[in-house]
C-alpha atoms as a PDB file:
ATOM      1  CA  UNK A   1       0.000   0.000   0.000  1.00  0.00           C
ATOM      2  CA  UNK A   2       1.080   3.436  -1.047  1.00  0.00           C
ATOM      3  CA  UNK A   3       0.887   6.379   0.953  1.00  0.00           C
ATOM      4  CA  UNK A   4       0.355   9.829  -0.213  1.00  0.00           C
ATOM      5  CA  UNK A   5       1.199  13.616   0.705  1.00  0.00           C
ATOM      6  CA  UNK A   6       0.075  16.508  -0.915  1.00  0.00           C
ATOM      7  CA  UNK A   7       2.884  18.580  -1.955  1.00  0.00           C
ATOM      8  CA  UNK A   8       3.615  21.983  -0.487  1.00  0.00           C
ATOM      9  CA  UNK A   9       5.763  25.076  -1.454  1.00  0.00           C
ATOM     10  CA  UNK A  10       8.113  26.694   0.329  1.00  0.00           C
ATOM     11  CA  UNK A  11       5.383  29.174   1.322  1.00  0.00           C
ATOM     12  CA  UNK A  12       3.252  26.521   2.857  1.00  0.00           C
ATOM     13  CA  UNK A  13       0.381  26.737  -0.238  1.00  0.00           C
ATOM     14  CA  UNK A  14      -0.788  23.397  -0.789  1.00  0.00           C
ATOM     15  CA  UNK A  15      -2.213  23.725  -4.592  1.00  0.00           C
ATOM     16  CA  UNK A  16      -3.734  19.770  -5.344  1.00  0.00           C
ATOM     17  CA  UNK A  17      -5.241  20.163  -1.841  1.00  0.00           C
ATOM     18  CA  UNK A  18      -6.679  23.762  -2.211  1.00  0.00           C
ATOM     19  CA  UNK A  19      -8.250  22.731  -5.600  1.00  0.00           C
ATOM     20  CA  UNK A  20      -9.768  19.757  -3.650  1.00  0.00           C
ATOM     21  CA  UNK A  21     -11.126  21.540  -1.446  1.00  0.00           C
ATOM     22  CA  UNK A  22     -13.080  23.893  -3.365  1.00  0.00           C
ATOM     23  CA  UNK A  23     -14.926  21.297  -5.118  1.00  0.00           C
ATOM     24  CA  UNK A  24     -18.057  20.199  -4.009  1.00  0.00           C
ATOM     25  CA  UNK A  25     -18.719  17.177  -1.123  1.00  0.00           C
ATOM     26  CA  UNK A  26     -19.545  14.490  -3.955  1.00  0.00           C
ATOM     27  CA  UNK A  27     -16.380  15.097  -6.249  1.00  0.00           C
ATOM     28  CA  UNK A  28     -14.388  14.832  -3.205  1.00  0.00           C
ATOM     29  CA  UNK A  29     -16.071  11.823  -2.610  1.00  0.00           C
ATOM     30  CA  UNK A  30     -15.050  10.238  -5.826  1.00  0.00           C
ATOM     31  CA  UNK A  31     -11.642  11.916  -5.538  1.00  0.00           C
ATOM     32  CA  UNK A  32     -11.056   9.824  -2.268  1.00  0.00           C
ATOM     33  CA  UNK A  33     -11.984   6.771  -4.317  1.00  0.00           C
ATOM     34  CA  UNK A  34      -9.656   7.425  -6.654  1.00  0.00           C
ATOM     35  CA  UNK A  35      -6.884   7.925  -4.282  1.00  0.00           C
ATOM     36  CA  UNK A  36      -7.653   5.124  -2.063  1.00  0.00           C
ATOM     37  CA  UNK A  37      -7.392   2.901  -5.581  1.00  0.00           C
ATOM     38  CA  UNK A  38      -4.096   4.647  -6.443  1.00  0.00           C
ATOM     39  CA  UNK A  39      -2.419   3.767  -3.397  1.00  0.00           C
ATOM     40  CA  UNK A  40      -3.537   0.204  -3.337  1.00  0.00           C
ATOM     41  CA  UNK A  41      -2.442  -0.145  -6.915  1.00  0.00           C
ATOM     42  CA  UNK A  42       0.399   2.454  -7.347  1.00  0.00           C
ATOM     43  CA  UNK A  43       1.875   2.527 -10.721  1.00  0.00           C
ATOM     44  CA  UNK A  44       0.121  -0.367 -12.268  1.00  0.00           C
ATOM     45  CA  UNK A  45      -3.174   1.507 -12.219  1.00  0.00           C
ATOM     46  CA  UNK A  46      -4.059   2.322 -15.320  1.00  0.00           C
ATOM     47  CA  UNK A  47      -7.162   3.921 -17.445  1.00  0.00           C
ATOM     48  CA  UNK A  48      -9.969   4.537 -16.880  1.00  0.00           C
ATOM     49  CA  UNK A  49      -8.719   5.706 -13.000  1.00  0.00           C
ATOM     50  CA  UNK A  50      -4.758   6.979 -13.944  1.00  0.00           C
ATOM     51  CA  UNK A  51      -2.397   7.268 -16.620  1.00  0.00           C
ATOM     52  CA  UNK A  52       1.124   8.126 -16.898  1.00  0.00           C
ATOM     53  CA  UNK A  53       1.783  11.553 -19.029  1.00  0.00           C
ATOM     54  CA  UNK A  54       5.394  12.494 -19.190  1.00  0.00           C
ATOM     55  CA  UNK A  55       8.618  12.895 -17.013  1.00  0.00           C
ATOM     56  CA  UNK A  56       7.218  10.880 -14.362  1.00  0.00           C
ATOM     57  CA  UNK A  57       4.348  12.874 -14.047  1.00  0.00           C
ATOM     58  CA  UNK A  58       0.894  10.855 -13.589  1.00  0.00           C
ATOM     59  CA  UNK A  59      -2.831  11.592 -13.838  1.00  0.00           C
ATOM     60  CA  UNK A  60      -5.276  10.830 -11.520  1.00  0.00           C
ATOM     61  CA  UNK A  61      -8.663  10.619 -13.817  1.00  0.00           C
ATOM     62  CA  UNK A  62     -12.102  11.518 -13.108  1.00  0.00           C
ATOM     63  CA  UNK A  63     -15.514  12.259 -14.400  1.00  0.00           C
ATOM     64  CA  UNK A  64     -18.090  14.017 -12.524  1.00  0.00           C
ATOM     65  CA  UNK A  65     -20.843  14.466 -14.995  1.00  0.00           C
ATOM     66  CA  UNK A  66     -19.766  16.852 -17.643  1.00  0.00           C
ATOM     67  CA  UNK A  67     -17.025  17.449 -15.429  1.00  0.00           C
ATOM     68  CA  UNK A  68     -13.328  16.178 -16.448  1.00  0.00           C
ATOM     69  CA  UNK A  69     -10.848  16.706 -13.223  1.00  0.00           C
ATOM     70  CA  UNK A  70      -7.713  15.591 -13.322  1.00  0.00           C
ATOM     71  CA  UNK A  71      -5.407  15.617 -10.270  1.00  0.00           C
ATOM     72  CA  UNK A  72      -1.403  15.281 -11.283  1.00  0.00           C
ATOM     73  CA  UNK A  73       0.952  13.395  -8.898  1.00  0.00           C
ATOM     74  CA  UNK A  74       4.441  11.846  -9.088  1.00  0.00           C
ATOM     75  CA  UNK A  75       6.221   8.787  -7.061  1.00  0.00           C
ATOM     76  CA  UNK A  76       8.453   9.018  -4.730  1.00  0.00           C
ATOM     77  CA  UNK A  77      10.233   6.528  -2.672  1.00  0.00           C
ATOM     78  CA  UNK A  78       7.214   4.666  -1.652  1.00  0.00           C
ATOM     79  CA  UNK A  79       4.932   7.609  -1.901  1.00  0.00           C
ATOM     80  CA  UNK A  80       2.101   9.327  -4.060  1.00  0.00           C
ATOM     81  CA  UNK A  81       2.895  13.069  -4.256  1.00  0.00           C
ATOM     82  CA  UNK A  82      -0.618  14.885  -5.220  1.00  0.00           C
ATOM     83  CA  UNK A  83       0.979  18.336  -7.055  1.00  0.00           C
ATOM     84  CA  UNK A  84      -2.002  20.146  -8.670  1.00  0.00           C
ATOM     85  CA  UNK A  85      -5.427  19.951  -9.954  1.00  0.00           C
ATOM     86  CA  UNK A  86      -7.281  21.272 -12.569  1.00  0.00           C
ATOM     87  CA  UNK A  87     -10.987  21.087 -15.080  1.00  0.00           C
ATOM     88  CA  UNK A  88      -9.685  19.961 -18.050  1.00  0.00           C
ATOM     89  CA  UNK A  89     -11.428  21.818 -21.026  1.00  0.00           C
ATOM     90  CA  UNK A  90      -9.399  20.722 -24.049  1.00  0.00           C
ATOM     91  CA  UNK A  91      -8.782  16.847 -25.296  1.00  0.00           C
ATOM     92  CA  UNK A  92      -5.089  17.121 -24.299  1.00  0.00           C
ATOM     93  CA  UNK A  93      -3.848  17.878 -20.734  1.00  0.00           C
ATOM     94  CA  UNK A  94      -2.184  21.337 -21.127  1.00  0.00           C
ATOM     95  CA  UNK A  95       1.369  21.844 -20.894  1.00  0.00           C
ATOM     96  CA  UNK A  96       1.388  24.467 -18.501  1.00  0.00           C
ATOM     97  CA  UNK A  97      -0.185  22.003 -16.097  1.00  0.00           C
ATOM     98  CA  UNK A  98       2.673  19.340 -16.646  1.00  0.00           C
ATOM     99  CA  UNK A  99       5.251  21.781 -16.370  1.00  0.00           C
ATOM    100  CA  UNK A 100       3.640  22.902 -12.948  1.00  0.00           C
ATOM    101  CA  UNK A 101       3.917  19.277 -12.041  1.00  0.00           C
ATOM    102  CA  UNK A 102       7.632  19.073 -13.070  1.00  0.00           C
ATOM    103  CA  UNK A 103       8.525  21.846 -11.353  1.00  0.00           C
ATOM    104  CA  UNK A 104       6.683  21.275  -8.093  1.00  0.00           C
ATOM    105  CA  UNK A 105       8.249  17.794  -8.518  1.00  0.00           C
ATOM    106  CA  UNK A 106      11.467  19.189  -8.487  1.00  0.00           C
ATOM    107  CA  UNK A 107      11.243  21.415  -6.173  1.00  0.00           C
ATOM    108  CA  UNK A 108      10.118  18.282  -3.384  1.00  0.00           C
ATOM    109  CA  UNK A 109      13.123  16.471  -4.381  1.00  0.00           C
ATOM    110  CA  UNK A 110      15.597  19.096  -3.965  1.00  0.00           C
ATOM    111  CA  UNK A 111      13.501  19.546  -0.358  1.00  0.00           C
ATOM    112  CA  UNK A 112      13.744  16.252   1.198  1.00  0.00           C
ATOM    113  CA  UNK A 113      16.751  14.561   0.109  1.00  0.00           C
ATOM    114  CA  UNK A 114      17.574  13.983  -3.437  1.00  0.00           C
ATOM    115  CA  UNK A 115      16.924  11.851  -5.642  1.00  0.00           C
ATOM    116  CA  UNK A 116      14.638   8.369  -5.590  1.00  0.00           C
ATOM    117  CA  UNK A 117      15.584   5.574  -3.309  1.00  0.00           C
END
């Protein structure tokens, strides 16, 4: 079983778990699902629940009606780091939203310790 942290900047902001938050009871209802299924399954989860974009950045998948959230995360160790959220509004997931990934990915590693054990 994985465990999971939400990442947080220097500042102490806390973006996947502020977008969380402002969503309403029954998304983060499903969200919890979701997560709960990621950390049993990790990296082997797959569609229709996760899938793996780029540079070791994941996507946590979910429909909510006409809804499309997606919740980016990376691995760590033998952890699930939740980065950012978003509504996705186009077919692809936007760049700018991978890049925030990357970076806030990078910015954890530099932060506790290095590299992957």
């Amino acid at each position: 079983m994985y465990r999971y942290y939400f990442y947080q900047n220097q500042r102490g902001d806390i973006p996947a778990k502020d977008f969380i938050v402002n969503l309403s009871e029954e998304v983060q209802g499903k969200i919890v699902k979701w997560i709960s299924l990621l950390q049993e399954y990790g990296p082997t989860l797959k569609r229709p629940y996760a899938d793996k974009l780029r540079d070791k950045i994941y996507e946590l998948r979910l429909s909510f009606g006409k809804l499309e959230i997606r919740i980016l995360y990376f691995f760590w160790n033998s952890c699930i780091v939740l980065t950012n959220g978003f509504m996705k509004k186009t077919r692809n997931v936007p760049e700018s939203e991978i890049e925030k990934a990357i970076n806030y990915m990078n910015d954890f590693i530099k932060r506790n310790g290095g590299g992957e054990k």
